[in-house]
Protein backbone atom coordinates (compact mmCIF):
# COMPACT_ATOMS: atom_id res chain seq x y z
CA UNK A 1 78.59 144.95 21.51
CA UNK A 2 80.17 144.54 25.19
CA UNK A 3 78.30 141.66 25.88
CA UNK A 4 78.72 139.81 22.32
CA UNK A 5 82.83 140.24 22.68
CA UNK A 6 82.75 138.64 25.93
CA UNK A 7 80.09 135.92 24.87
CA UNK A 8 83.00 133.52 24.21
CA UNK A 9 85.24 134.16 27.21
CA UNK A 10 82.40 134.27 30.07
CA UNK A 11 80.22 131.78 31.71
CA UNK A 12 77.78 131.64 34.46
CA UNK A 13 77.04 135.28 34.46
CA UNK A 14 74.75 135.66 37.63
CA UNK A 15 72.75 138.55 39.00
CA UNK A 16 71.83 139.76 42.35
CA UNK A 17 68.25 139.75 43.51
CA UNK A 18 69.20 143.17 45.14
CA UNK A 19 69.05 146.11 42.94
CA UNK A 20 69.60 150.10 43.56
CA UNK A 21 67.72 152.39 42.07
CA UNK A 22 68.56 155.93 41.96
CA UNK A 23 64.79 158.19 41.17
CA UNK A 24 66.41 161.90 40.17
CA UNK A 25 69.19 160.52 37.76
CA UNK A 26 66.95 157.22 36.41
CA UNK A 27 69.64 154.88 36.99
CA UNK A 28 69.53 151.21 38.25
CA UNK A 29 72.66 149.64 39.69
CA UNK A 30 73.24 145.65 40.14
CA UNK A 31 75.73 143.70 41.16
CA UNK A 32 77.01 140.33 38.94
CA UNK A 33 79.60 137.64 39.04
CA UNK A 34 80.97 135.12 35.73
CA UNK A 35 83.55 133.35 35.36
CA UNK A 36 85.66 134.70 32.64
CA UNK A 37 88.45 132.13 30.53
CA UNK A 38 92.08 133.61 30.58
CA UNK A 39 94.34 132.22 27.83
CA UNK A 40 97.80 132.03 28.93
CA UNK A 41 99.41 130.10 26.16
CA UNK A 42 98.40 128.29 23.07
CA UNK A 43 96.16 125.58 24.45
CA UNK A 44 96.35 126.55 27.87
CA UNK A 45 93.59 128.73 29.99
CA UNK A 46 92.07 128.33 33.18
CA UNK A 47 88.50 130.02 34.28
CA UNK A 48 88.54 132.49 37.18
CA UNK A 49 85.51 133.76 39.22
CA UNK A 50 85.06 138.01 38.95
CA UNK A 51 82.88 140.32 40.52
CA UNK A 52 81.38 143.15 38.45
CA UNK A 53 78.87 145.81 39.38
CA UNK A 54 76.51 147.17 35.88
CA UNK A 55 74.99 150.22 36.03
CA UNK A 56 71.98 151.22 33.35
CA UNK A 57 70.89 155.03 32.73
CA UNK A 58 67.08 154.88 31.52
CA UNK A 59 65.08 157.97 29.88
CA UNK A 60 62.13 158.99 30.67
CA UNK A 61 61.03 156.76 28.66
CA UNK A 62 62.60 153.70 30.47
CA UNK A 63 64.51 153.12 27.83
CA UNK A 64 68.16 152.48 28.10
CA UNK A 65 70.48 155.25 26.93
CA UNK A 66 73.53 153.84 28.61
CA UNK A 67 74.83 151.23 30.68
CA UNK A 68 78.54 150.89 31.87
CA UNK A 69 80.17 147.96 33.63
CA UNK A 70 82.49 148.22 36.29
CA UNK A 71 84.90 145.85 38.20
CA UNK A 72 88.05 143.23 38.94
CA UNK A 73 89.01 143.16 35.01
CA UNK A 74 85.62 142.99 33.26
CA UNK A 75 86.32 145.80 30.77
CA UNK A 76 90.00 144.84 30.41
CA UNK A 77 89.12 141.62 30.48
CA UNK A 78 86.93 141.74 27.50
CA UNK A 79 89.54 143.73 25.38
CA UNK A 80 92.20 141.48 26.11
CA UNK A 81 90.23 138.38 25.35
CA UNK A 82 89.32 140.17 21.81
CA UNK A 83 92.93 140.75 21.05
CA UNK A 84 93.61 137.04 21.77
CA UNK A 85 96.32 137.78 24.45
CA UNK A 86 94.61 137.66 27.56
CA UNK A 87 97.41 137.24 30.00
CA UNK A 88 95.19 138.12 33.35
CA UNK A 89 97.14 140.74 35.39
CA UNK A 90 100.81 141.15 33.47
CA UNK A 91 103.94 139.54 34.29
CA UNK A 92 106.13 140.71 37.50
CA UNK A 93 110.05 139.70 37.18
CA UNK A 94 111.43 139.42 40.47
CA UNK A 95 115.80 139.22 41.13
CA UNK A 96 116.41 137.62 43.95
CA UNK A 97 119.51 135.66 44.92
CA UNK A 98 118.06 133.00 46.62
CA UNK A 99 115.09 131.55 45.34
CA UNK A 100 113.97 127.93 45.35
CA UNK A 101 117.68 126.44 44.55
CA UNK A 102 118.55 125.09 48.34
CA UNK A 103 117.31 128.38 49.81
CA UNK A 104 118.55 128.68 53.20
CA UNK A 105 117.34 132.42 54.70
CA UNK A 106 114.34 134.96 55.10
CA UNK A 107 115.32 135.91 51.23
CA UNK A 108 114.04 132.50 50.17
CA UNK A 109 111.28 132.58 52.23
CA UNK A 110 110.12 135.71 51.10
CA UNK A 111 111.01 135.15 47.29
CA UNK A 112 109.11 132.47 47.60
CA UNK A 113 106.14 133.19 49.01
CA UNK A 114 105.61 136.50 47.38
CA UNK A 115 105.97 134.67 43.84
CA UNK A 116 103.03 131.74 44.98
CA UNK A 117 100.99 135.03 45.97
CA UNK A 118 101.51 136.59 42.81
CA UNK A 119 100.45 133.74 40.47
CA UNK A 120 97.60 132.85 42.25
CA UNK A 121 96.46 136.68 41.89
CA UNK A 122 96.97 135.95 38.25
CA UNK A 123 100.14 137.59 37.22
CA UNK A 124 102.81 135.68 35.24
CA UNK A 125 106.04 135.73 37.13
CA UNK A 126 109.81 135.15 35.75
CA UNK A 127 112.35 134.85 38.43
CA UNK A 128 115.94 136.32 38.39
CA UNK A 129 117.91 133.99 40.27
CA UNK A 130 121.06 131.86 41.52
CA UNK A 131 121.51 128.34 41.46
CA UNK A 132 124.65 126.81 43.08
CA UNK A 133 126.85 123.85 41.98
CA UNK A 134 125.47 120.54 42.55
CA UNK A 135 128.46 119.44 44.15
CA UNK A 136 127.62 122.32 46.64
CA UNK A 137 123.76 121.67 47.75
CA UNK A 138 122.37 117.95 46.77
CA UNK A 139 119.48 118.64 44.46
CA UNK A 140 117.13 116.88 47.22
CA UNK A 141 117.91 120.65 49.09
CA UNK A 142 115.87 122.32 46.63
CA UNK A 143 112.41 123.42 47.30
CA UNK A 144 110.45 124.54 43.76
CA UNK A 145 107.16 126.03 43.55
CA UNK A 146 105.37 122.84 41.50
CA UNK A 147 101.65 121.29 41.16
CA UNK A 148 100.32 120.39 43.86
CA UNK A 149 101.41 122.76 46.15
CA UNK A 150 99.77 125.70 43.23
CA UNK A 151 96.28 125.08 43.19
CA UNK A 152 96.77 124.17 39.02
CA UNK A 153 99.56 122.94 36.62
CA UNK A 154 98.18 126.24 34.52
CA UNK A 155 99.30 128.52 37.03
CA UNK A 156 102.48 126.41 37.59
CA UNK A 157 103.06 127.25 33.93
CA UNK A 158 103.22 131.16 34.69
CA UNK A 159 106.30 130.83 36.96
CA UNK A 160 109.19 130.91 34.30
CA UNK A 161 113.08 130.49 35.91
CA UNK A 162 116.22 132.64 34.76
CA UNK A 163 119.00 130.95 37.00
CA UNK A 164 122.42 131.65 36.96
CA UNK A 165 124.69 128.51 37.96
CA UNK A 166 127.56 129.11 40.23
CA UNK A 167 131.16 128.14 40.02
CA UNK A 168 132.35 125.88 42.28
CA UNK A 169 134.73 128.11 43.94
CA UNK A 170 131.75 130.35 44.88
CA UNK A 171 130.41 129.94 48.28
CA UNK A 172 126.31 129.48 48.83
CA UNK A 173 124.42 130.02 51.96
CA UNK A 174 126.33 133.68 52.69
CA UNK A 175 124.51 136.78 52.45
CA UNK A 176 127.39 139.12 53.18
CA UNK A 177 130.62 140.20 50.60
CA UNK A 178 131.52 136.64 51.06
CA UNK A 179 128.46 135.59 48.85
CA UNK A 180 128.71 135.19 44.96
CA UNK A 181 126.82 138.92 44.50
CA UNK A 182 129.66 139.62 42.21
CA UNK A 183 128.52 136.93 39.99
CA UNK A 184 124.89 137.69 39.94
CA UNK A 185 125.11 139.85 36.74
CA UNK A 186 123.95 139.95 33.72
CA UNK A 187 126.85 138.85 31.97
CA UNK A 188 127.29 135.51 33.85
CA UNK A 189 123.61 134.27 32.03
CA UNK A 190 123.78 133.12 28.38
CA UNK A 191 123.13 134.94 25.23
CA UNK A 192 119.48 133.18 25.24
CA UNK A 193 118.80 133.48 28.92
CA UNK A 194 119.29 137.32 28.55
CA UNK A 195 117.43 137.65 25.45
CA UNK A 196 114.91 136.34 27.32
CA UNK A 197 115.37 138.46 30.59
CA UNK A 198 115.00 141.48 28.35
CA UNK A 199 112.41 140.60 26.82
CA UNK A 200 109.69 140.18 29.59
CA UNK A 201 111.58 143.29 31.46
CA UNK A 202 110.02 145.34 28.20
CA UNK A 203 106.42 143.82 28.84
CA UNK A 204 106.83 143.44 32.82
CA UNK A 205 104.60 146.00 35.19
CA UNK A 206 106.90 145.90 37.36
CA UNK A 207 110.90 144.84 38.18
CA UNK A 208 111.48 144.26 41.76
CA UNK A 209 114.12 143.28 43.79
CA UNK A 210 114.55 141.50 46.67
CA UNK A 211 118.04 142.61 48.83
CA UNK A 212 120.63 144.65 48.17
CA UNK A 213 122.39 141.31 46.15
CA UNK A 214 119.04 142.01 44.02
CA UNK A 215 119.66 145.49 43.33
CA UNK A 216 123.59 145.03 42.05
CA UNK A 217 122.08 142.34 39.65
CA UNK A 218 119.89 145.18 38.00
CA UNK A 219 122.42 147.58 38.62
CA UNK A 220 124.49 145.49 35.93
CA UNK A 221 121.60 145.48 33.27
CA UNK A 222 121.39 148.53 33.39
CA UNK A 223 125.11 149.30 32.56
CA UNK A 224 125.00 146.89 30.02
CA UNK A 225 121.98 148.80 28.33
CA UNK A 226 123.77 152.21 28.52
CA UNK A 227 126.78 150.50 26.93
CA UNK A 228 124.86 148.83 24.02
C-alpha cells in the first residue's frame, strides 16, 4: 500500500548496488533516492531529490514479513501527498523590522538570509515586517528576495509579505527608541493583513523573532489575543 500511495508523487526511485544484510535477525537494509512532487498551491509543485534508507524483515522462509522505510520526509511525505496538502516542511513566520524594504543593518542581512535558507530547505515563509514611506527610501533602495536570485519562481511563491507602512513622521534607518518600534504592532496592519497574520501563526511550526523591535511586535499580538 506504501508504495501504491506514493506511485503518483515519486519518480526515479533508484537503489544502491550496496546492500546490508543482518544473518541472526534476517533483515536486509538498502539505501534509495526519488524524487518526490510537492504541491504548494493549486497548479503549482516543484520535484525535490530525497534520500531514504528501506529495511525488509524476511522469515525463514525468505519471505517478507515486514519492511519499513526510513528518511528526509518519505513517510510524511507520502501522507501528505495522500491528503492533497503537501506543503514540504511547514511554514516559519518570521517579525523582523527590517526586512527587504531599504534594509540598512545586520537585521536585514540576517532577515534576509535566514528566509532564502529557509525556502530553499522547503518551508513556506511569511514575513512580519516594516516598510517606510516612499518619500523616505526611493523604491530603487529596496532589495526583495525574487527569481533569479531563488533557484525557482515556485519557491519565490512560498515567501508571502505582511508589511506595515510607516508614517512619514516616523524615522527609518534607527535601531534605537528613536526607531518606529512603537508602530510595529499589530494594530497598525489592516483588518485583512491580520486576519491573515493569524492565520498562518495557527498553522506555523514556529514564530520567531528577530531583535528586541521583533519581540514588542509579538508582544502586541499577544495582548490583543488576551483582550479578544
Amino acid at each position: 500500500q506504501y508504495f501504491a500511495l506514493i506511485g503518483d508523487y515519486q519518480d526515479d526511485m533508484i537503489f544502491s548496488d550496496y546492500y546490508m544484510v543482518d544473518a541472526q535477525t534476517r533483515e536486509v537494509s538498502v539505501r534509495g533516492t526519488a524524487r518526490f512532487r510537492f504541491i504548494w498551491k493549486e497548479n503549482q509543485n516543484e520535484w525535490r531529490e530525497e534520500h531514504f534508507v528501506c529495511r525488509l524483515r524476511l522469515d525463514r522462509a525468505s519471505k517478507i514479513t515486514h519492511y519499513e522505510v526510513f528518511g528526509a520526509d518519505s513517510g510524511g511525505t507520502a501522507y501528505l501527498a495522500r491528503r492533497g496538502h503537501l506543503l514540504g516542511r511547514g511554514r516559519i513566520v518570521l517579525v523582523t523590522y527590517e526586512f527587504t524594504f531599504a534594509p540598512f543593518s545586520g537585521n536585514g542581512i540576517l532577515a534576509r538570509s535566514l528566509v532564502k535558507s529557509l525556502l530553499q530547505l522547503g518551508y513556506a515563509v511569511t514575513v512580519w515586517c516594516c516598510k517606510p514611506m516612499n518619500s523616505q527610501n526611493n523604491q530603487n533602495n529596496h532589495n526583495h528576495l525574487e527569481f533569479p536570485e531563488l533557484p525557482s519562481p515556485t519557491i519565490a511563491n512560498r515567501l508571502e509579505l505582511i508589511p506595515i507602512t510607516l508614517q512619514p513622521h516616523h524615522t527609518w534607518r534607527k535601531l534605537d527608541h528613536q526607531s518606529a518600534w512603537e508602530y510595529f504592532v499589530m494594530t497598525s496592519l489592516s483588518n485583512v493583513q491580520q486576519n491573515t497574520l493569524l492565520r498562518h501563526i495557527r498553522t506555523a511550526v514556529a514564530v520567531c523573532v528577530i531583535d528586541w523591535t521583533g519581540a514588542h511586535a509579538v508582544r502586541s499580538l499577544q495582548q490583543q489575543q488576551q483582550q479578544q
